[in-house]
C-alpha atoms as a PDB file:
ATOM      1  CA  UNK A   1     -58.822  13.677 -34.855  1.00  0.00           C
ATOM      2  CA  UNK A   2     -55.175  13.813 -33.464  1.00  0.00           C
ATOM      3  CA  UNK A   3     -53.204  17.214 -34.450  1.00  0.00           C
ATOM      4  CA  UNK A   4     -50.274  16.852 -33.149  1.00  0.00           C
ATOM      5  CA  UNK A   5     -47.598  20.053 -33.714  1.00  0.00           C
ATOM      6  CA  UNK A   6     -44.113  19.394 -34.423  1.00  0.00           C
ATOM      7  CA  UNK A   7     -40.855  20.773 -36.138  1.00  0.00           C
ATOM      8  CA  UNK A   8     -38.013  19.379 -38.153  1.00  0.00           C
ATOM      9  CA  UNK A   9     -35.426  20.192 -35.491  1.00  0.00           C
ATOM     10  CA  UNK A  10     -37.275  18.197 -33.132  1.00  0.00           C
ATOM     11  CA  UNK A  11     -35.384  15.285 -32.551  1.00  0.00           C
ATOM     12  CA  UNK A  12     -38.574  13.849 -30.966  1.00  0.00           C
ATOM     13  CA  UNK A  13     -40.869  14.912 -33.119  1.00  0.00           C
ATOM     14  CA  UNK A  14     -38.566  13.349 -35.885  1.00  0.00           C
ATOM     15  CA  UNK A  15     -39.198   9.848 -33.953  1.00  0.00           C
ATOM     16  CA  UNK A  16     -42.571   9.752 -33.641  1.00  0.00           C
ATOM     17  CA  UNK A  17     -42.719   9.812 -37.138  1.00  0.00           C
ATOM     18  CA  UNK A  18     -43.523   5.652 -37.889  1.00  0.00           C
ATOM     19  CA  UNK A  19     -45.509   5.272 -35.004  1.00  0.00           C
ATOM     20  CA  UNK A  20     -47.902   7.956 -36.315  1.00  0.00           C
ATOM     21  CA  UNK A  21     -47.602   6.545 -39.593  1.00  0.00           C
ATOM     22  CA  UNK A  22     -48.696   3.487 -37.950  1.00  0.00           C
ATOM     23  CA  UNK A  23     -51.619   4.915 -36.022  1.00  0.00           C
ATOM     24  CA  UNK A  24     -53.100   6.425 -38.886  1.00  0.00           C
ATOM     25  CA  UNK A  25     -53.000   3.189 -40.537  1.00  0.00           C
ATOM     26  CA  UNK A  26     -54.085   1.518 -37.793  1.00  0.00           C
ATOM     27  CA  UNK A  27     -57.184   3.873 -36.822  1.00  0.00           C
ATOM     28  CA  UNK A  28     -57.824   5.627 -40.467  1.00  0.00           C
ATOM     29  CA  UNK A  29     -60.327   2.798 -41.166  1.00  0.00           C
ATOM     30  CA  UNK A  30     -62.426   4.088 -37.505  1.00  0.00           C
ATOM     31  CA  UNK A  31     -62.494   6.940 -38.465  1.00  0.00           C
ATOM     32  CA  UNK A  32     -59.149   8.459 -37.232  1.00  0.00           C
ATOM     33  CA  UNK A  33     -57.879  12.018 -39.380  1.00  0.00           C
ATOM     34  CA  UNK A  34     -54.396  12.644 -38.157  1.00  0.00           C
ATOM     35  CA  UNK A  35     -52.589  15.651 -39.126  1.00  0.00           C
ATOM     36  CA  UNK A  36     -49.301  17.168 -38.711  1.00  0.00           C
ATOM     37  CA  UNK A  37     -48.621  20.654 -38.644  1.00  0.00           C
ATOM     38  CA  UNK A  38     -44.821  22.787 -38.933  1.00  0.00           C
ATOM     39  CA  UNK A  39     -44.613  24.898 -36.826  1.00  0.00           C
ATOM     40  CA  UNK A  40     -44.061  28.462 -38.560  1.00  0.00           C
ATOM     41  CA  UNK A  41     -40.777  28.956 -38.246  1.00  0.00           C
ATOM     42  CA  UNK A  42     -40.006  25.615 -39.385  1.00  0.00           C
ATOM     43  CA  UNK A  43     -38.075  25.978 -43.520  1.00  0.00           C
ATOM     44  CA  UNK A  44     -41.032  24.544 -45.993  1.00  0.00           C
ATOM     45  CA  UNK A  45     -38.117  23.356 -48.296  1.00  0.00           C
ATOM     46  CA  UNK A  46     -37.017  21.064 -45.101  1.00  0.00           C
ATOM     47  CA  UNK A  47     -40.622  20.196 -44.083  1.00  0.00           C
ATOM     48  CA  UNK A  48     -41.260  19.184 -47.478  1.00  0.00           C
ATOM     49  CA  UNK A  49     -37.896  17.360 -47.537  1.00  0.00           C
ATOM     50  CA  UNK A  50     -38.774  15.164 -44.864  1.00  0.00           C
ATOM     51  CA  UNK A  51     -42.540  14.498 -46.117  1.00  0.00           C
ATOM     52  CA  UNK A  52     -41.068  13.185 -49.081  1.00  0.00           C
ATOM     53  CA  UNK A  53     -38.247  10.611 -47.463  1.00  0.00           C
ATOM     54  CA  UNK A  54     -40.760   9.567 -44.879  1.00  0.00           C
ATOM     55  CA  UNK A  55     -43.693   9.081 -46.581  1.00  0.00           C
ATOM     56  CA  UNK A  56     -46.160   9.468 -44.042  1.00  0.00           C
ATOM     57  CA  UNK A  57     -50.180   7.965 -44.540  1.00  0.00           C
ATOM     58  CA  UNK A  58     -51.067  11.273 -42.636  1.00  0.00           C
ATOM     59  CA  UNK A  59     -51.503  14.816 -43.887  1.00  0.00           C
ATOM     60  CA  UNK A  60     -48.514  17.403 -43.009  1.00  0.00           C
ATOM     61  CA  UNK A  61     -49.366  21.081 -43.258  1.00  0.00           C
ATOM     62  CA  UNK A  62     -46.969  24.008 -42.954  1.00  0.00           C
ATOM     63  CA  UNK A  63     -48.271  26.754 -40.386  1.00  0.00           C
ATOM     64  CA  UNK A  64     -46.696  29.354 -41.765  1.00  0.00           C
ATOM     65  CA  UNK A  65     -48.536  32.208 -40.498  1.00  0.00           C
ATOM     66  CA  UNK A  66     -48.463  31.051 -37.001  1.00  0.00           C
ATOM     67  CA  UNK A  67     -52.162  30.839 -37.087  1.00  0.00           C
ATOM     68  CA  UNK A  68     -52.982  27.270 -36.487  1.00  0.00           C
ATOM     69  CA  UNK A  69     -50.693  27.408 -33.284  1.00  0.00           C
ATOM     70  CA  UNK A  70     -52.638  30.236 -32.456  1.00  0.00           C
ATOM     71  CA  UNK A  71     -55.874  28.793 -32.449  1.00  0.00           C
ATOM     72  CA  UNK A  72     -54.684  25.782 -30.395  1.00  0.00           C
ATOM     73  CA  UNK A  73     -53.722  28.038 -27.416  1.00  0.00           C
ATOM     74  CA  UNK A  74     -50.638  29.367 -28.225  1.00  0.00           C
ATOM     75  CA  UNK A  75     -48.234  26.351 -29.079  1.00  0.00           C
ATOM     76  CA  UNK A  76     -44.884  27.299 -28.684  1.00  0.00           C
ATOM     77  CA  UNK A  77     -43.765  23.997 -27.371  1.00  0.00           C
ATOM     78  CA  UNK A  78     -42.931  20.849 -29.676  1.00  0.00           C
ATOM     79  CA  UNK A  79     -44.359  18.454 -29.911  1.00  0.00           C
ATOM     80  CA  UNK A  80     -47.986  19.663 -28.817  1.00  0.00           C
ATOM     81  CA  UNK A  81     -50.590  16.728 -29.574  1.00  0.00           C
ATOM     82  CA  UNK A  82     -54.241  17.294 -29.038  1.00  0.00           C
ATOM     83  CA  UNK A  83     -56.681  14.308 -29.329  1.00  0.00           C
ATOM     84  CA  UNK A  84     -59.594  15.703 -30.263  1.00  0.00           C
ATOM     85  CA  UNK A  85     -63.349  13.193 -29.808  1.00  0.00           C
ATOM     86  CA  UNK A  86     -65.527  12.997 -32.837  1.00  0.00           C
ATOM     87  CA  UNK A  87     -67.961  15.475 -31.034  1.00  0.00           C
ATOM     88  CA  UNK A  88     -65.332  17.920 -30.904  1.00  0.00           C
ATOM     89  CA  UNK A  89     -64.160  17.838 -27.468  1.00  0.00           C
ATOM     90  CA  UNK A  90     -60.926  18.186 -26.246  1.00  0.00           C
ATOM     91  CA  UNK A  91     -59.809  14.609 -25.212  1.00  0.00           C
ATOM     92  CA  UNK A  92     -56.187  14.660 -24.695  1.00  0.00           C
ATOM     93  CA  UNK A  93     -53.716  17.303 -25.087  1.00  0.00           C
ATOM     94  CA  UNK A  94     -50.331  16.158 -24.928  1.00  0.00           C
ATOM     95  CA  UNK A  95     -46.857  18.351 -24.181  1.00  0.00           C
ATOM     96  CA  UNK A  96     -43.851  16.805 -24.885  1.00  0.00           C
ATOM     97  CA  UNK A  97     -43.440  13.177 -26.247  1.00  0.00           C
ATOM     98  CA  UNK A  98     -46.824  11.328 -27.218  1.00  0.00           C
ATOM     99  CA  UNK A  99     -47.328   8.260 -24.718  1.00  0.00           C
ATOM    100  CA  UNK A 100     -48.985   5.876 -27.872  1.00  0.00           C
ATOM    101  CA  UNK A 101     -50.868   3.973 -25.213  1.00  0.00           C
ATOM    102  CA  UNK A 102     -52.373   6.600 -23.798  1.00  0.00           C
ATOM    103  CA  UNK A 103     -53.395   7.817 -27.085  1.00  0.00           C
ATOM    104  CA  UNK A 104     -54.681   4.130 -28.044  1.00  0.00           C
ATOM    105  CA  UNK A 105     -56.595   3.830 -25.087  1.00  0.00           C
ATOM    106  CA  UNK A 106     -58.726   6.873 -25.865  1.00  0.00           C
ATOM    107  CA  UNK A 107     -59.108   6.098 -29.601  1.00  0.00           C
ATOM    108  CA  UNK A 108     -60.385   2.826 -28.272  1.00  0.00           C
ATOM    109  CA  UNK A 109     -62.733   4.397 -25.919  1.00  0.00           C
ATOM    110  CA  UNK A 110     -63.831   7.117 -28.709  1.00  0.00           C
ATOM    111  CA  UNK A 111     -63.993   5.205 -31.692  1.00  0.00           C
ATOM    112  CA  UNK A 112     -64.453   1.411 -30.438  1.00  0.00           C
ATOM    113  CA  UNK A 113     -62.782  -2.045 -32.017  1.00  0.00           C
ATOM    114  CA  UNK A 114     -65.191  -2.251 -34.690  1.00  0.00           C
END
């Protein structure tokens, strides 16, 4: 699973959009669940408004009570991506910009070319 935290003032956040669109597509078939969460004091009318011009193949939840961030140690900073190993383990958490190979390597290693 990759959860990756992000907001719609995030110019970086904003352009990691297609290549997690990509990933998902890529991995989705190995077993990868990528989701997306607002952070809370992100607008829902904008998050929503994005969703819908993007398009993205992953899920995009609105964490409007703060408690998702929360439970992921206190996320303040965007984006926050944690990779998380089907066994639940931590794998990866990532603060700032998501290096794709990085992340690529470890799906590879967690979730094989098969």
């Amino acid at each position: 699973m990759l959860i990756t935290f992000w907001a719609s003032d995030c110019g970086p956040c904003l352009s990691e959009i297609p290549d997690l669109d990509k990933l998902q597509r890529e991995w989705s078939t190995r077993g990868l669940q990528l989701i997306a969460v607002a952070m809370r004091y992100d607008l829902p009318s904008r998050v929503w408004s994005l969703v819908q011009s993007a398009r993205p193949s992953y899920r995009v939840v609105l964490d409007s009570s703060g408690a998702l961030a929360a439970a992921f140690g206190r996320v303040s900073a965007v984006p926050t991506t944690f990779l998380i190993a089907p066994d639940g383990t931590l794998r990866e958490r990532l603060v700032g910009p998501i290096d794709f190979a990085t992340v690529r390597h470890h799906l590879f290693m967690m979730l094989g070319d098969f």
